[in-house]
N, C-alpha and C. Protein backbone atom coordinates (compact mmCIF):
# COMPACT_ATOMS: atom_id res chain seq x y z
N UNK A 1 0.85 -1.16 0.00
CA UNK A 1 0.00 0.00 0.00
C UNK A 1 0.90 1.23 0.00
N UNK A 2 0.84 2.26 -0.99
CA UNK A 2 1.25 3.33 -1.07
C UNK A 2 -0.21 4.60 -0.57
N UNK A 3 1.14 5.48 -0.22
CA UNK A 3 0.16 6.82 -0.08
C UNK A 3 0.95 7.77 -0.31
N UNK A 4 0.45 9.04 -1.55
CA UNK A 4 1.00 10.13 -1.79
C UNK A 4 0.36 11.32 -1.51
N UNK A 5 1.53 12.53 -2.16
CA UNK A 5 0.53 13.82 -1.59
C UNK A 5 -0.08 14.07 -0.35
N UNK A 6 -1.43 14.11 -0.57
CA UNK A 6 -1.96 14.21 0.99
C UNK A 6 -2.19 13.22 1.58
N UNK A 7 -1.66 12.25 1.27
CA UNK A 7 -1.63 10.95 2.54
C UNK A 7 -2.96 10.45 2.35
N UNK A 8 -4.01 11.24 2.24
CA UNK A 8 -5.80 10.42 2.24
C UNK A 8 -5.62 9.35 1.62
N UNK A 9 -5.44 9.19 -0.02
CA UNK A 9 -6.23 8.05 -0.48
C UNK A 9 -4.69 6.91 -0.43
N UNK A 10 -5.48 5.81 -0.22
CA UNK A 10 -4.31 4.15 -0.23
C UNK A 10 -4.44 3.69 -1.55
N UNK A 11 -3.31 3.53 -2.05
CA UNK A 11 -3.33 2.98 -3.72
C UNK A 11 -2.90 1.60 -3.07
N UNK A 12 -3.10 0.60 -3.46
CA UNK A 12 -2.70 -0.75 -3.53
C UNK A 12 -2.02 -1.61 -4.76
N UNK A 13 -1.38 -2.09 -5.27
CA UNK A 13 -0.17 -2.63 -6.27
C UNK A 13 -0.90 -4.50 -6.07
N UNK A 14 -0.47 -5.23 -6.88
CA UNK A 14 0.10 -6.80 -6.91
C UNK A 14 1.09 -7.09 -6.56
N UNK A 15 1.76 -7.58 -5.45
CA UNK A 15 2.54 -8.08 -5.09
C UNK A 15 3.60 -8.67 -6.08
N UNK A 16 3.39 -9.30 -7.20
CA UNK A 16 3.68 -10.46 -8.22
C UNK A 16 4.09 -9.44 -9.54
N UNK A 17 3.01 -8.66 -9.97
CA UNK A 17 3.26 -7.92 -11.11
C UNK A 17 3.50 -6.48 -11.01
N UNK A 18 2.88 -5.89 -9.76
CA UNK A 18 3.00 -4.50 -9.68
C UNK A 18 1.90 -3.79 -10.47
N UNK A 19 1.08 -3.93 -10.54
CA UNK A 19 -0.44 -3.41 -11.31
C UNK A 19 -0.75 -2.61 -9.94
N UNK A 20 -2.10 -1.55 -10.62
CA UNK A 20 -2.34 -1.14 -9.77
C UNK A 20 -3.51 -1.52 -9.19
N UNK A 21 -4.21 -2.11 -8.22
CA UNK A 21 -5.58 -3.02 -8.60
C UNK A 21 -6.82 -2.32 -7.60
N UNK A 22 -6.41 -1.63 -6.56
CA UNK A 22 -7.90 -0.40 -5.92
C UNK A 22 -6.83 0.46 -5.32
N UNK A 23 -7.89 1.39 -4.90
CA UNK A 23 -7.50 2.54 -3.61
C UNK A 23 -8.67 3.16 -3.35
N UNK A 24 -8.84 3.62 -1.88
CA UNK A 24 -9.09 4.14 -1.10
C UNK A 24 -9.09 5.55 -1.52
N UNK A 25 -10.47 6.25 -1.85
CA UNK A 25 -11.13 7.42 -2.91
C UNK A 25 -9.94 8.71 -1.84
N UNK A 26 -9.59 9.43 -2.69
CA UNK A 26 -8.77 10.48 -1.43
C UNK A 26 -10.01 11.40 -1.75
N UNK A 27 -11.09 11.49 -2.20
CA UNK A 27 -12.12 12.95 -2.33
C UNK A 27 -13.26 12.24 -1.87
N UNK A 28 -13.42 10.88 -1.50
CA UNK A 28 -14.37 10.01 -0.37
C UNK A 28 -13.56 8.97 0.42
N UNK A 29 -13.08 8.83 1.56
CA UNK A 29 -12.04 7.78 2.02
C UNK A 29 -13.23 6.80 1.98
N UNK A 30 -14.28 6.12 2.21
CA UNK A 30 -15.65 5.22 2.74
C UNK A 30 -15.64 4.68 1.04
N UNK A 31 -15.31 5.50 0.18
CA UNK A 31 -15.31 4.84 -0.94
C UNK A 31 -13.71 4.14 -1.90
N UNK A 32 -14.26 3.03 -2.46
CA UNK A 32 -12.65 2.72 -2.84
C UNK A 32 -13.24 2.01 -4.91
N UNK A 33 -12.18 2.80 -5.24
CA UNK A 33 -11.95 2.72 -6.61
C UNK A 33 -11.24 1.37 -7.24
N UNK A 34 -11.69 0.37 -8.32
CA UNK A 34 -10.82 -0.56 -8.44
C UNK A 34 -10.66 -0.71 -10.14
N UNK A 35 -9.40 -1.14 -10.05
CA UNK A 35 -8.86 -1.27 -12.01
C UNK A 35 -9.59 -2.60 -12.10
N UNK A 36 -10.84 -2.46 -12.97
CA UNK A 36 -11.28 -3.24 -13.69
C UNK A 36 -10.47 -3.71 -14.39
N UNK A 37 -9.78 -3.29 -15.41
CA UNK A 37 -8.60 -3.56 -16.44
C UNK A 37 -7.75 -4.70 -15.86
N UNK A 38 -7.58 -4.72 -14.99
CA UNK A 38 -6.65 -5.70 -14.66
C UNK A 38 -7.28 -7.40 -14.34
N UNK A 39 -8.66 -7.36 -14.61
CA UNK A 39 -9.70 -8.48 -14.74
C UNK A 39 -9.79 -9.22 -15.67
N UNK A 40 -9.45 -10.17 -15.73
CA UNK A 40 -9.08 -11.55 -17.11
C UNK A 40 -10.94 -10.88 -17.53
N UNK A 41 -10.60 -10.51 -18.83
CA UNK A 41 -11.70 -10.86 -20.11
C UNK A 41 -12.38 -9.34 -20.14
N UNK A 42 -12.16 -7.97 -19.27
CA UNK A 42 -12.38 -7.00 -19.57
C UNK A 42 -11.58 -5.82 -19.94
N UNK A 43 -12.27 -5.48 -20.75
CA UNK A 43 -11.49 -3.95 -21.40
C UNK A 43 -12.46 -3.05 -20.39
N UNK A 44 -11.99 -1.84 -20.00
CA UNK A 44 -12.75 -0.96 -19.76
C UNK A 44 -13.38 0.13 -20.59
N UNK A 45 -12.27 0.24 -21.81
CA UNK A 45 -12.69 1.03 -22.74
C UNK A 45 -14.10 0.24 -23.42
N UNK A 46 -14.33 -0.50 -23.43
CA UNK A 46 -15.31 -1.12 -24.21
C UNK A 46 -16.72 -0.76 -23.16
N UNK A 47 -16.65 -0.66 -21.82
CA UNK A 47 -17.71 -0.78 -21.11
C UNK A 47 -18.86 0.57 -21.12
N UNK A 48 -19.96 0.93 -21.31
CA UNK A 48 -20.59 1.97 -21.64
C UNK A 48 -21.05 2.94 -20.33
N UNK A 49 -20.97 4.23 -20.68
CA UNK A 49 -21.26 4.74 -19.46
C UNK A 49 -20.27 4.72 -18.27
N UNK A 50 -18.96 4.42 -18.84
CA UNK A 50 -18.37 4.45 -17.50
C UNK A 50 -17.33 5.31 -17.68
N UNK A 51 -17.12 6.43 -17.26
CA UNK A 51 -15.64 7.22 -17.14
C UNK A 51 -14.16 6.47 -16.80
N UNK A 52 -13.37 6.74 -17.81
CA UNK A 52 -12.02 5.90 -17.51
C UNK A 52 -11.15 7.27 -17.06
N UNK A 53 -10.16 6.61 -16.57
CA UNK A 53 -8.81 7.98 -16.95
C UNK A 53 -7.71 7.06 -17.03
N UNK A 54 -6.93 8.14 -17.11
CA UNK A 54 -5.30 7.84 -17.40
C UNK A 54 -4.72 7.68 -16.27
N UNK A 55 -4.71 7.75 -15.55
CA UNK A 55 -3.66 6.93 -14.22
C UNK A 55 -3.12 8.21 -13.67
N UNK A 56 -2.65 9.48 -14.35
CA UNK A 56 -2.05 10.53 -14.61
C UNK A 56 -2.20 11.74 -14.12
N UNK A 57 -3.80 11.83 -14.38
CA UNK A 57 -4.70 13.16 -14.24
C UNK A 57 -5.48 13.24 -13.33
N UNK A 58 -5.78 13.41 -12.03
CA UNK A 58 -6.76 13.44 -11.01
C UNK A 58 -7.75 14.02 -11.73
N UNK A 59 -9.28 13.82 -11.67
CA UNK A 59 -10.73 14.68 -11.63
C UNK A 59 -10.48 15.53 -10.68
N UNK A 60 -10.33 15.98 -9.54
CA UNK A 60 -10.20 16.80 -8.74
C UNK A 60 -8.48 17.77 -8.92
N UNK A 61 -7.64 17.33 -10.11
CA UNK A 61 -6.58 18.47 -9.88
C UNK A 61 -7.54 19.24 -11.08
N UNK A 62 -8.13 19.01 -12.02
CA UNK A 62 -8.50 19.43 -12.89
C UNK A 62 -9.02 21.38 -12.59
């Protein structure tokens, strides 16, 4: 478990591969975010209605 910046949100990794696979929302801590992508047989880009991002860009630095 990593934590950057302001310490709020917990990113979590794979032990094995190093993916990134949930964390702990830093703009809701009660809520936690998880990489679908990293799920044998889904794309996320393919899924409708669902906002992706880049790993890169916070919604909230925006």
């Amino acid at each position: 478990m990593y934590q950057f910046n302001t310490m709020t949100a917990k990113h979590y990794f794979c032990s094995i591969c190093g993916i990134y696979t949930h964390h702990q929302r830093r703009s809701n801590p009660s809520q936690y975010g998880f990489n679908v992508a990293c799920l044998e047989g889904v794309n996320p880009l393919e899924l409708e209605n669902i906002p992706t991002y880049d790993g890169v860009n916070h919604p909230e630095d925006m």
